[in-house]
Protein backbone atom coordinates (compact mmCIF):
# COMPACT_ATOMS: atom_id res chain seq x y z
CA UNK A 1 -102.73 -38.85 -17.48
CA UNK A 2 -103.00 -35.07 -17.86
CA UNK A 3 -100.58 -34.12 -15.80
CA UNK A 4 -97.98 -36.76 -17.30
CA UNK A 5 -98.25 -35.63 -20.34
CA UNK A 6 -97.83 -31.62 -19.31
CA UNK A 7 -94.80 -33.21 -17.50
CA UNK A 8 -92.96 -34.39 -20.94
CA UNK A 9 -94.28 -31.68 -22.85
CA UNK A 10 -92.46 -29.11 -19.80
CA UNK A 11 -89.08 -31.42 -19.93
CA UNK A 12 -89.13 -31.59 -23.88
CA UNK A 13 -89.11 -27.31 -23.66
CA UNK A 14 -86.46 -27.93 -21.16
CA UNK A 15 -84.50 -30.01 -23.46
CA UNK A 16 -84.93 -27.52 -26.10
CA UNK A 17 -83.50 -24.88 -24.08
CA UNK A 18 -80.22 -26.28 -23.37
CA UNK A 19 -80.21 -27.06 -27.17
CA UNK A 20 -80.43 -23.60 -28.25
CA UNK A 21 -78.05 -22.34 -25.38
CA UNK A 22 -75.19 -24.98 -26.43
CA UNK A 23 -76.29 -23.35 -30.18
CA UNK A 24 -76.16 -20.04 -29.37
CA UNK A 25 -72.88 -19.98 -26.96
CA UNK A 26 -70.36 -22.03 -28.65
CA UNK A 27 -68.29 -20.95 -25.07
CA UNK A 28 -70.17 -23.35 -23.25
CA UNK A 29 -68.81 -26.46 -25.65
CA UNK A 30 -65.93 -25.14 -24.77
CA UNK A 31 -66.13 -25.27 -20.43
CA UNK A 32 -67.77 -28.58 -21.35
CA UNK A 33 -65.08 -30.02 -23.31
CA UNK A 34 -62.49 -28.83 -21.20
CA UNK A 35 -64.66 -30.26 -18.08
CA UNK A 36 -64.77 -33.35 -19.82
CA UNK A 37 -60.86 -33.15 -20.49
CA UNK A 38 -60.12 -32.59 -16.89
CA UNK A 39 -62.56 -35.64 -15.48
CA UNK A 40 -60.44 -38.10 -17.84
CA UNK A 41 -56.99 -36.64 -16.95
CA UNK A 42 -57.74 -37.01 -13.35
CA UNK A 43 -59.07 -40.45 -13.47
CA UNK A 44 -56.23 -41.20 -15.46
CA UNK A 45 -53.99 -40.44 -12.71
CA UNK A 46 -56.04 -41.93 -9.94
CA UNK A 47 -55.88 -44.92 -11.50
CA UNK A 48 -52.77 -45.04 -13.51
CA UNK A 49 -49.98 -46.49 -11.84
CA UNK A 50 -46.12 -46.65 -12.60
CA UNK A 51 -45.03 -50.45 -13.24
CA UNK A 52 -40.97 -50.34 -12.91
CA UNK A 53 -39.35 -52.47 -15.25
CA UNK A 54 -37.81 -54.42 -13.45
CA UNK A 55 -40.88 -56.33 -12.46
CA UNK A 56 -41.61 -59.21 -14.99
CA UNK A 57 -43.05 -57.78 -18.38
CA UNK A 58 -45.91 -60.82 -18.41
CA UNK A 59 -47.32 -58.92 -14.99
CA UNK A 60 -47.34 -55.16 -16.34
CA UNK A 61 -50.96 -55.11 -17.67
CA UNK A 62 -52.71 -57.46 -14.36
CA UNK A 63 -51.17 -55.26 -12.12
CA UNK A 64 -52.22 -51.99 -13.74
CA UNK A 65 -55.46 -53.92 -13.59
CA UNK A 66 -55.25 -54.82 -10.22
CA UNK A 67 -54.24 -51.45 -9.46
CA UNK A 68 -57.56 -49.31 -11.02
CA UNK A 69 -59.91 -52.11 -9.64
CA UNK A 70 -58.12 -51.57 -5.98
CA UNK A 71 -58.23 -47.64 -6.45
CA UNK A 72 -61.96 -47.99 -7.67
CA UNK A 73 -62.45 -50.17 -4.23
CA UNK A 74 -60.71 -47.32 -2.21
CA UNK A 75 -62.47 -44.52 -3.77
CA UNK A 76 -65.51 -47.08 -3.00
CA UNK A 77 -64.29 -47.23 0.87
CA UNK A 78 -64.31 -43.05 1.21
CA UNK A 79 -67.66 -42.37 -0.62
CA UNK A 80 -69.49 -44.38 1.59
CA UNK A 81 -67.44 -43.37 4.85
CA UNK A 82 -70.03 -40.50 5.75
CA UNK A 83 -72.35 -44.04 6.59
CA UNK A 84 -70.30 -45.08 8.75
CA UNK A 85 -66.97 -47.25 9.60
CA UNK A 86 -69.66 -50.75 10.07
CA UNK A 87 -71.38 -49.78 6.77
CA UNK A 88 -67.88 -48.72 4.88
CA UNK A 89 -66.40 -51.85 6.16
CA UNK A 90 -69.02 -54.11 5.15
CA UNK A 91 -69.19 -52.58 1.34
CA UNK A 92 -65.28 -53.08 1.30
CA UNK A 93 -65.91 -56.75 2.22
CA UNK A 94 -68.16 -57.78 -0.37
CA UNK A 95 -66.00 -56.17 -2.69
CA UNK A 96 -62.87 -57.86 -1.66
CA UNK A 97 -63.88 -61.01 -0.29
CA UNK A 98 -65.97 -62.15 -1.92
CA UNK A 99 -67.56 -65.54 -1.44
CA UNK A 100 -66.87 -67.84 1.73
CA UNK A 101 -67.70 -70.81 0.48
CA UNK A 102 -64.75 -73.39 -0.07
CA UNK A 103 -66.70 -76.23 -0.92
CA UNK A 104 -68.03 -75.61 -4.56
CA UNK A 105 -64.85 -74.66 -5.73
CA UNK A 106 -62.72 -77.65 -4.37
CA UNK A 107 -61.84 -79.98 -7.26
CA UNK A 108 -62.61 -83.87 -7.20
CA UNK A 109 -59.20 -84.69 -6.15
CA UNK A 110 -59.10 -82.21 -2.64
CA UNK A 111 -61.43 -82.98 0.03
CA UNK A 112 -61.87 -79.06 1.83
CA UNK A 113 -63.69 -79.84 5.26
CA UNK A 114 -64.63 -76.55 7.50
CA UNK A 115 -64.23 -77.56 11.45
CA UNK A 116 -64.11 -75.73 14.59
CA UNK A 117 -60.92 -75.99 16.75
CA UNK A 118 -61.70 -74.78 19.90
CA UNK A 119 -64.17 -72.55 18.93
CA UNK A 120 -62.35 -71.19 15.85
CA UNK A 121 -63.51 -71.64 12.26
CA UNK A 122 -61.20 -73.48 10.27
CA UNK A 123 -60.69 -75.33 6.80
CA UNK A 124 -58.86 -78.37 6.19
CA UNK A 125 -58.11 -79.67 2.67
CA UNK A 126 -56.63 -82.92 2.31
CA UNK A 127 -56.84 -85.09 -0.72
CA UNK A 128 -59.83 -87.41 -0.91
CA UNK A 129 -58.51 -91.11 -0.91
CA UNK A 130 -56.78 -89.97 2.80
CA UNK A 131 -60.28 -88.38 3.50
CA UNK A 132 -62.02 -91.84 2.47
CA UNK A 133 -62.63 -94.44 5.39
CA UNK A 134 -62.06 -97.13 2.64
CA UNK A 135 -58.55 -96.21 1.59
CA UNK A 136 -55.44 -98.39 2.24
CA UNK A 137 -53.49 -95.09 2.17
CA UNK A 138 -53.22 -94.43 5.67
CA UNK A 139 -49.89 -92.82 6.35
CA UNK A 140 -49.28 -90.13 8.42
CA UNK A 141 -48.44 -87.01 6.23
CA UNK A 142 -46.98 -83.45 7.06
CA UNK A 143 -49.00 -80.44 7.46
CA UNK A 144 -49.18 -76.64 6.34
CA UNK A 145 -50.97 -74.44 8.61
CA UNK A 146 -51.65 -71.52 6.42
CA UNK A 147 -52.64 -67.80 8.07
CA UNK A 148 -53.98 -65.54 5.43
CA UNK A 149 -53.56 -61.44 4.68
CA UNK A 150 -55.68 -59.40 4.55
CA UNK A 151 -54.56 -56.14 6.76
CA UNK A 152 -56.28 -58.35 9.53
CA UNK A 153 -59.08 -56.54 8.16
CA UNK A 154 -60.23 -58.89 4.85
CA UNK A 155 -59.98 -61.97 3.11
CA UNK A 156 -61.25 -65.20 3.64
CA UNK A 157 -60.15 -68.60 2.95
CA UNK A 158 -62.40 -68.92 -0.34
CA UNK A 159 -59.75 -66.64 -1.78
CA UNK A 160 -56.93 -68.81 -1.70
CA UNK A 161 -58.61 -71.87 -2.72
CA UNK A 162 -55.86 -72.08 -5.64
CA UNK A 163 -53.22 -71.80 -3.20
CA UNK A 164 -54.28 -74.49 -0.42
CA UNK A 165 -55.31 -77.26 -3.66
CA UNK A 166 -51.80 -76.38 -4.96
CA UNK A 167 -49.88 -77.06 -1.91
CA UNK A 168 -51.97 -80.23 -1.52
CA UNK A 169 -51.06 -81.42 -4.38
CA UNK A 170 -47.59 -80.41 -4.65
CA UNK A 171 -46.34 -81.73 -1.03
CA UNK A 172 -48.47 -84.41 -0.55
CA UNK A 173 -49.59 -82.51 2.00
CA UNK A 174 -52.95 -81.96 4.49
CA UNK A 175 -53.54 -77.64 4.49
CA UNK A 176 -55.15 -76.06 7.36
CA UNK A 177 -56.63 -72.05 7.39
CA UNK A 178 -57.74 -70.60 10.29
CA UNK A 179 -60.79 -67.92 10.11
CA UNK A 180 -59.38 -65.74 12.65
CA UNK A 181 -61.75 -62.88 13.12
CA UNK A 182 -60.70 -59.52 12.02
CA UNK A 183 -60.34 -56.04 13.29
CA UNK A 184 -61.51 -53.36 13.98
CA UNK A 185 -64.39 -55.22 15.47
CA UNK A 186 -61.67 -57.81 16.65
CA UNK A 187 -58.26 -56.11 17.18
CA UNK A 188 -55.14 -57.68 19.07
CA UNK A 189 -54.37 -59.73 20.54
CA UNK A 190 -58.26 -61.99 19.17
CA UNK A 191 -56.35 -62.83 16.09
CA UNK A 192 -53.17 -63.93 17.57
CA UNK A 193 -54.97 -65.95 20.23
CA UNK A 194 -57.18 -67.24 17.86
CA UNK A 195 -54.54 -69.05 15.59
CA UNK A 196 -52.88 -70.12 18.90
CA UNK A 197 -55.33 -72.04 20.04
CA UNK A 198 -56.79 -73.39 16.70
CA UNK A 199 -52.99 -74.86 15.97
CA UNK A 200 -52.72 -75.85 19.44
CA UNK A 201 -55.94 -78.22 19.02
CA UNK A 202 -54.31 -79.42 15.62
CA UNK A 203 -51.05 -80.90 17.33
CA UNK A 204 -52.95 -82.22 19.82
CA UNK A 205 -55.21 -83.68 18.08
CA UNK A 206 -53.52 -84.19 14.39
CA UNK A 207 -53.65 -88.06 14.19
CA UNK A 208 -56.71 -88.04 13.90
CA UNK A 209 -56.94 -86.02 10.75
CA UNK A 210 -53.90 -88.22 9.14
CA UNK A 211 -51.29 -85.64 9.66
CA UNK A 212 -48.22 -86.01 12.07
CA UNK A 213 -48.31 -83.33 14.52
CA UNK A 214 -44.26 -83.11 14.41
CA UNK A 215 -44.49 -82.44 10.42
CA UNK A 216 -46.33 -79.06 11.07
CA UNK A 217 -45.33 -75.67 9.20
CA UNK A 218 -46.49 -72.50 9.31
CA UNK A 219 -47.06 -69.89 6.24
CA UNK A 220 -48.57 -66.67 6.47
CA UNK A 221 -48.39 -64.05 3.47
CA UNK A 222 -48.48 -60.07 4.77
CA UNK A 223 -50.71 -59.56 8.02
CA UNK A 224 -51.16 -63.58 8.06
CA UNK A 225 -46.89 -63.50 8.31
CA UNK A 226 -47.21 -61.60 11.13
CA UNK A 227 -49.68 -63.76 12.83
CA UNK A 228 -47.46 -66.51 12.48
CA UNK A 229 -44.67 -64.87 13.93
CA UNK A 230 -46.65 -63.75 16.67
CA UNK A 231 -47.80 -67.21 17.19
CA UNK A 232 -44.25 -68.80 17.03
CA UNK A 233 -42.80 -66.18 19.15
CA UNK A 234 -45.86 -67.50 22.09
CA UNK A 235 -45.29 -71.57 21.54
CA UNK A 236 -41.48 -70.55 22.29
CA UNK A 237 -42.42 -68.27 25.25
CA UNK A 238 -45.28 -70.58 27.25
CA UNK A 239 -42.81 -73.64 26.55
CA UNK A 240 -45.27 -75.82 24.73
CA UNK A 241 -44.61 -79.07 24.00
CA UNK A 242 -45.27 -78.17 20.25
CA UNK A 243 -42.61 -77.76 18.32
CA UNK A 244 -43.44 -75.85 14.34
CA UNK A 245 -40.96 -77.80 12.01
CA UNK A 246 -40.42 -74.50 9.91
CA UNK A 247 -42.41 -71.39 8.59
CA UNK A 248 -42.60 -69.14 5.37
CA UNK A 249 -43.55 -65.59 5.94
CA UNK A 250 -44.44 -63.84 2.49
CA UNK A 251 -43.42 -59.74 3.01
CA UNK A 252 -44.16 -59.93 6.68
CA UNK A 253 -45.38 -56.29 8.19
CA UNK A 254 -43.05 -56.27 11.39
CA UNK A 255 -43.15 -53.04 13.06
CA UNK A 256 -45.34 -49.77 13.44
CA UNK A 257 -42.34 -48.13 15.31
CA UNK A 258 -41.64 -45.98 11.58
CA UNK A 259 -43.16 -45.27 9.11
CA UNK A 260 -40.48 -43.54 6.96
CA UNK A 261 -38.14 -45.75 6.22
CA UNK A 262 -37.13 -45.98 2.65
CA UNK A 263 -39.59 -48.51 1.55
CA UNK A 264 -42.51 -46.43 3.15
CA UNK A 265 -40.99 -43.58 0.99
CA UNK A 266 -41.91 -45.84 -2.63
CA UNK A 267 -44.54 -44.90 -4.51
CA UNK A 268 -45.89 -48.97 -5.83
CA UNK A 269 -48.85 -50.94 -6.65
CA UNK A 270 -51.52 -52.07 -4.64
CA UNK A 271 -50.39 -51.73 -1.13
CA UNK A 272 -49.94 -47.95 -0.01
CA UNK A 273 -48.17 -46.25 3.16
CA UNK A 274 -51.25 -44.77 4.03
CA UNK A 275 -53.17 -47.88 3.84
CA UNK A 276 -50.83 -49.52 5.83
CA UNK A 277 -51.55 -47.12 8.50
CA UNK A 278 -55.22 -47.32 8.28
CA UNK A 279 -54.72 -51.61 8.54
CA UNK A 280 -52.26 -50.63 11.84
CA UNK A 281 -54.95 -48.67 13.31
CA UNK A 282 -57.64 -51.53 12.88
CA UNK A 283 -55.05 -54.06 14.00
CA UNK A 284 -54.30 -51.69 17.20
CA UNK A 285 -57.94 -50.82 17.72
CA UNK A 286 -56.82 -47.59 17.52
CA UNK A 287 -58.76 -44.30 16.08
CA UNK A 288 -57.96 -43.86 12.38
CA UNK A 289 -57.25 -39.94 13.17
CA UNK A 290 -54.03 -40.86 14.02
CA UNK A 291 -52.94 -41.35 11.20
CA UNK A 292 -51.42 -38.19 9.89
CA UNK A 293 -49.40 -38.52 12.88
CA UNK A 294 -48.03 -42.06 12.40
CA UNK A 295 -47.59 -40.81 8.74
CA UNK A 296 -45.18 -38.11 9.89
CA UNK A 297 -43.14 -40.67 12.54
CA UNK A 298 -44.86 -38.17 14.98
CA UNK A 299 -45.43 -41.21 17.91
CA UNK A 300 -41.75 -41.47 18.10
CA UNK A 301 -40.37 -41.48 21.68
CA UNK A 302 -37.24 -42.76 23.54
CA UNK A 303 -38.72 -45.66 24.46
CA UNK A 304 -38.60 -47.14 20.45
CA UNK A 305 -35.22 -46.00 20.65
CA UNK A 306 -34.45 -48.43 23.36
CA UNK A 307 -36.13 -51.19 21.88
CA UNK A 308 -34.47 -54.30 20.15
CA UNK A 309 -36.18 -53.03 16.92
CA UNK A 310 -34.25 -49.97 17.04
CA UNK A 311 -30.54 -51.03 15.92
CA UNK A 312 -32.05 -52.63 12.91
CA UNK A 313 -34.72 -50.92 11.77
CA UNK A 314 -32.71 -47.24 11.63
CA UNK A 315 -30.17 -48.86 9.00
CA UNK A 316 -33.32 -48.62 6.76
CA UNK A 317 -34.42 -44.83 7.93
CA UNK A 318 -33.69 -42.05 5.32
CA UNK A 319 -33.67 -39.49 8.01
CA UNK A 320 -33.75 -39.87 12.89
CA UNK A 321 -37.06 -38.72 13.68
CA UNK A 322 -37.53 -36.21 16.37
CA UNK A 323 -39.12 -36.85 19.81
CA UNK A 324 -42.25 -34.82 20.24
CA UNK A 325 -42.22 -32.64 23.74
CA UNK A 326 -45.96 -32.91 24.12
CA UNK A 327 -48.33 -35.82 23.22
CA UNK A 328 -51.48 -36.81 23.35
CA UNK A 329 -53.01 -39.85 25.75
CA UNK A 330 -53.80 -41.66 22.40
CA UNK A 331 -50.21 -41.35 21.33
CA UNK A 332 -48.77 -42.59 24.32
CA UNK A 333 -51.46 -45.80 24.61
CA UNK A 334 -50.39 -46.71 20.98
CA UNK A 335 -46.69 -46.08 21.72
CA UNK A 336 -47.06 -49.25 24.54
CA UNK A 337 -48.88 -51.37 22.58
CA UNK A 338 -46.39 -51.23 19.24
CA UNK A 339 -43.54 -52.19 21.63
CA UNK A 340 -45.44 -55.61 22.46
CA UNK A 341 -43.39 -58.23 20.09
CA UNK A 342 -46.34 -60.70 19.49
CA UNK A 343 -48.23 -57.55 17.50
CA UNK A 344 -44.76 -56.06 15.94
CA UNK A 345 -42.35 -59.16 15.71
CA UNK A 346 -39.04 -57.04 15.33
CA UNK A 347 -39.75 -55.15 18.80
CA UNK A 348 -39.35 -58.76 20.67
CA UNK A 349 -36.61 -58.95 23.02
CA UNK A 350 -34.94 -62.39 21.43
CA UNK A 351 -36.37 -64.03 18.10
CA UNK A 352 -33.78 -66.78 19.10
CA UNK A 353 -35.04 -70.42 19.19
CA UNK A 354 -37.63 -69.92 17.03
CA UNK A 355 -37.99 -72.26 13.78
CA UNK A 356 -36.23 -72.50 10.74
CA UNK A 357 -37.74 -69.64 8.72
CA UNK A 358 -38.10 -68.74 4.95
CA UNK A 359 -38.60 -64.34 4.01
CA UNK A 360 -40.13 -63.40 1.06
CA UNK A 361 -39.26 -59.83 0.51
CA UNK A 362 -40.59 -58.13 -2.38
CA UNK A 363 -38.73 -55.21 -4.08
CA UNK A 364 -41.58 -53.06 -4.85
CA UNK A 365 -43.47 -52.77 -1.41
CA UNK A 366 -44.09 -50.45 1.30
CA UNK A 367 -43.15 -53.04 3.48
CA UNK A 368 -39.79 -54.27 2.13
CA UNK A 369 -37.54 -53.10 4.72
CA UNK A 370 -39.37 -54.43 7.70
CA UNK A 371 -38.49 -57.96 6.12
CA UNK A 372 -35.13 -56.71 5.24
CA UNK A 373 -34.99 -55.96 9.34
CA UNK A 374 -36.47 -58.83 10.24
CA UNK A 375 -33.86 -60.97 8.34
CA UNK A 376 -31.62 -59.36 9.87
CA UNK A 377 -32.53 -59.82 13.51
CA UNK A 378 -33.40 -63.71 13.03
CA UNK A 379 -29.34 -63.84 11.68
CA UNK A 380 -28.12 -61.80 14.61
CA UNK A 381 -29.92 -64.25 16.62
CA UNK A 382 -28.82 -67.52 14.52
CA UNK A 383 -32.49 -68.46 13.59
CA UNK A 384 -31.56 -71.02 10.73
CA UNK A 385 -33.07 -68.63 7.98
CA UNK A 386 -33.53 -68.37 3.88
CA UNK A 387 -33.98 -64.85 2.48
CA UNK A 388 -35.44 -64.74 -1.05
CA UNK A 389 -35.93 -61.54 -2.96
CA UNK A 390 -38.55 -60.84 -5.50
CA UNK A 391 -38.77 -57.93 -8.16
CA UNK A 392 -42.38 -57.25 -8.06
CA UNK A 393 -45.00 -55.63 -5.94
CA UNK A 394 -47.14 -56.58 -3.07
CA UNK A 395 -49.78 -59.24 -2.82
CA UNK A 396 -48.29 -61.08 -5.62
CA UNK A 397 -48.58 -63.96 -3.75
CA UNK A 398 -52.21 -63.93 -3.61
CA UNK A 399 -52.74 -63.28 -7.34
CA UNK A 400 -50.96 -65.56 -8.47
CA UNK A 401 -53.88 -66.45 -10.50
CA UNK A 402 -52.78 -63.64 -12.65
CA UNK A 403 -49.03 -62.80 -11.76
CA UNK A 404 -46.10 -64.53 -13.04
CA UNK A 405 -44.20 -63.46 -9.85
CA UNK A 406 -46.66 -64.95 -7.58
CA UNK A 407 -46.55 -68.02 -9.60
CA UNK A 408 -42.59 -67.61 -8.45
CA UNK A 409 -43.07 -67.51 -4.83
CA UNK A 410 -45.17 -70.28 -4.69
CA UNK A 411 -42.73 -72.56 -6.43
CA UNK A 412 -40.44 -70.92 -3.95
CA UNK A 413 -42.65 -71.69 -1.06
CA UNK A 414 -43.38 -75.13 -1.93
CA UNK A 415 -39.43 -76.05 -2.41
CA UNK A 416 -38.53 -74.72 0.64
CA UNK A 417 -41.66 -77.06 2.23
CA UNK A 418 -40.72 -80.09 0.20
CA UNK A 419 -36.79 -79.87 1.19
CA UNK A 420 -37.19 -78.62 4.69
């Protein structure tokens, strides 16, 4: 008890110390002050973000929102990365994704069911009278086989619960999501083959959940968009008997050929260039310390130059980028894999024969030209396509919880569906 109390009594003279300095030398009110000054001006601008006005004035404050809590995730992400990429990864998860759980949150009407198709976790929501061995109601009914962003890195199908009950009840519809497993720990080609064979058990088996396996469509928002391009682009190739009826891909990431074209360039909300590099280098497998050299187009050889991508994607390049005389093994092993077209769709040799297709391109993202390119191949190669354009940013899709504009493109989505 003694020495507790000599304890207080010592930090109570310690107290008084700093009182009588902060008395005595008005200067140091001053450094504080100005200390204090500088702390909010720079977490002002860390987490401040420029809305253009061109995006929808109902969305201005959620995406500033969305914005600081994404920053505050990021800035999350790099205090913890001394730990660790497994530990760093892990906090990121539970921050993003949040719970798993589908079940609790599917209302009376939607029946969400999690299965295994050949060894991949899935979710299928259907409504409950088709789910119920009782009902009359016994028709056949199309499908939507829905592949989730994420940066192949996060997200689960608990967070677009909203989305999958919507399209259920909107189309009359049975939704599938696969719960591909993500990179880093997972990188490609697990995610691609993992959709392919979990939609590849659903044709052959999709009487038996109600649906009719030639009513099947594919939509895939971001990284999920280019899963299902990836997993198009291999039905067409092996010459499977299953034929997808049509596919939405919501601002599809493409190509990791460039990284400076003029979309990369923007300055937007929510979805940097430099994250987009970091999500390429998990996707890839690849070490994050290439980055600054993808960031400066420094894996450019003459081999992208020769590629199908190239005639496209340099219509959207603010300046040729130069061929570096020496590189490193790393380099060259990434500069193979990004010319595979089931991980960057736009470097395939043909997209012809593939299905009729709807873009969603979204002004204000990093990643607006590679649908721009993309659209542009699939006409060059008369895939029956619709191009929509969207003034806002990306991920709008999956808040569109809290976004207007998301609220948009899923009215846009489930048109298309419902008249396709």
């Amino acid at each position: 008890m003694g020495s507790l109390w000599e304890n207080r009594i010592d930090l109570e003279k310690y107290l008084r110390s700093i009182r009588d300095v902060l008395a005595t030398k008005p200067v140091v009110y001053g450094a504080l002050g100005i200390g204090t000054a500088g702390l909010v001006v720079a977490s002002y601008k860390y987490l401040h973000v420029h809305i253009p006005e061109e995006i929808h004035m109902e969305d201005h404050s959620s995406l500033r929102k969305l914005h600081a809590v994404i920053q505050l995730q990021r800035l999350v992400g790099a205090l913890s990365a001394p730990l660790g990429r497994r530990f760093q990864l892990f906090i990121l998860r539970c921050l993003r994704d949040g719970s798993t759980s589908v079940k609790n949150r599917s209302n009376s009407e939607i029946y969400a069911e999690s299965l295994d198709f050949s060894g991949v976790p899935v979710v299928l929501y259907r409504k409950q009278r088709w789910h119920n061995a009782e009902g009359t109601d016994n028709r056949l009914r199309p499908a939507i086989v829905h592949i989730y962003g994420g940066g192949w890195t996060f997200s689960n199908s608990g967070n677009y619960i909203e989305h999958h009950q919507r399209l259920v009840s909107t189309l009359d519809a049975a939704v599938l999501t696969i719960g591909y497993h993500k990179a880093p720990e997972n990188p490609f080609p697990i995610g691609v083959q993992e959709c392919f064979a979990a939609i590849e058990y659903f044709y052959d088996h999709a009487e038996d959940f109600g649906v009719d396996p030639l009513k099947i469509s594919l939509l895939g928002d971001s990284a999920g968009a280019t899963l299902c391009l990836a997993v198009s682009l291999k039905f067409r190739d092996e010459h499977k008997n299953l034929v997808i009826k049509n596919q939405a891909l919501i601002y599809p990431a493409t190509q990791f050929l460039n990284f400076r074209t003029r979309s990369y360039q923007g300055h937007f909300p929510l979805l940097t260039k430099k994250t987009m590099i970091t999500y390429a280098l998990y996707y890839t497998g690849d070490s994050l310390s290439l980055g600054r050299h993808l960031a400066r187009n420094r894996h450019h050889c003459s081999g992208f130059e020769e590629s199908p991508a190239w005639n496209t994607l340099k219509k959207y390049i603010t300046e040729k980028p130069t061929i570096p005389e020496t590189s490193s093994q790393r380099i060259r092993n990434f500069r193979c894999k990004v010319l595979d077209g089931y991980l960057c769709p736009l470097a395939a040799p043909s997209l012809r024969d593939l299905p009729p297709t709807l873009i969603v391109v979204c002004k204000f993202d990093v990643l607006r030209d590679d649908g721009f390119a993309l659209a542009q191949r699939m006409m060059e190669d008369e895939v029956d396509l619709t191009l929509k354009t969207f003034p806002t940013t990306h991920s709008a899709f999956k808040f569109m919880r809290c976004l207007k504009s998301g609220r948009d493109i899923m009215d846009t989505v489930t048109t298309y569906f419902a008249n396709n």
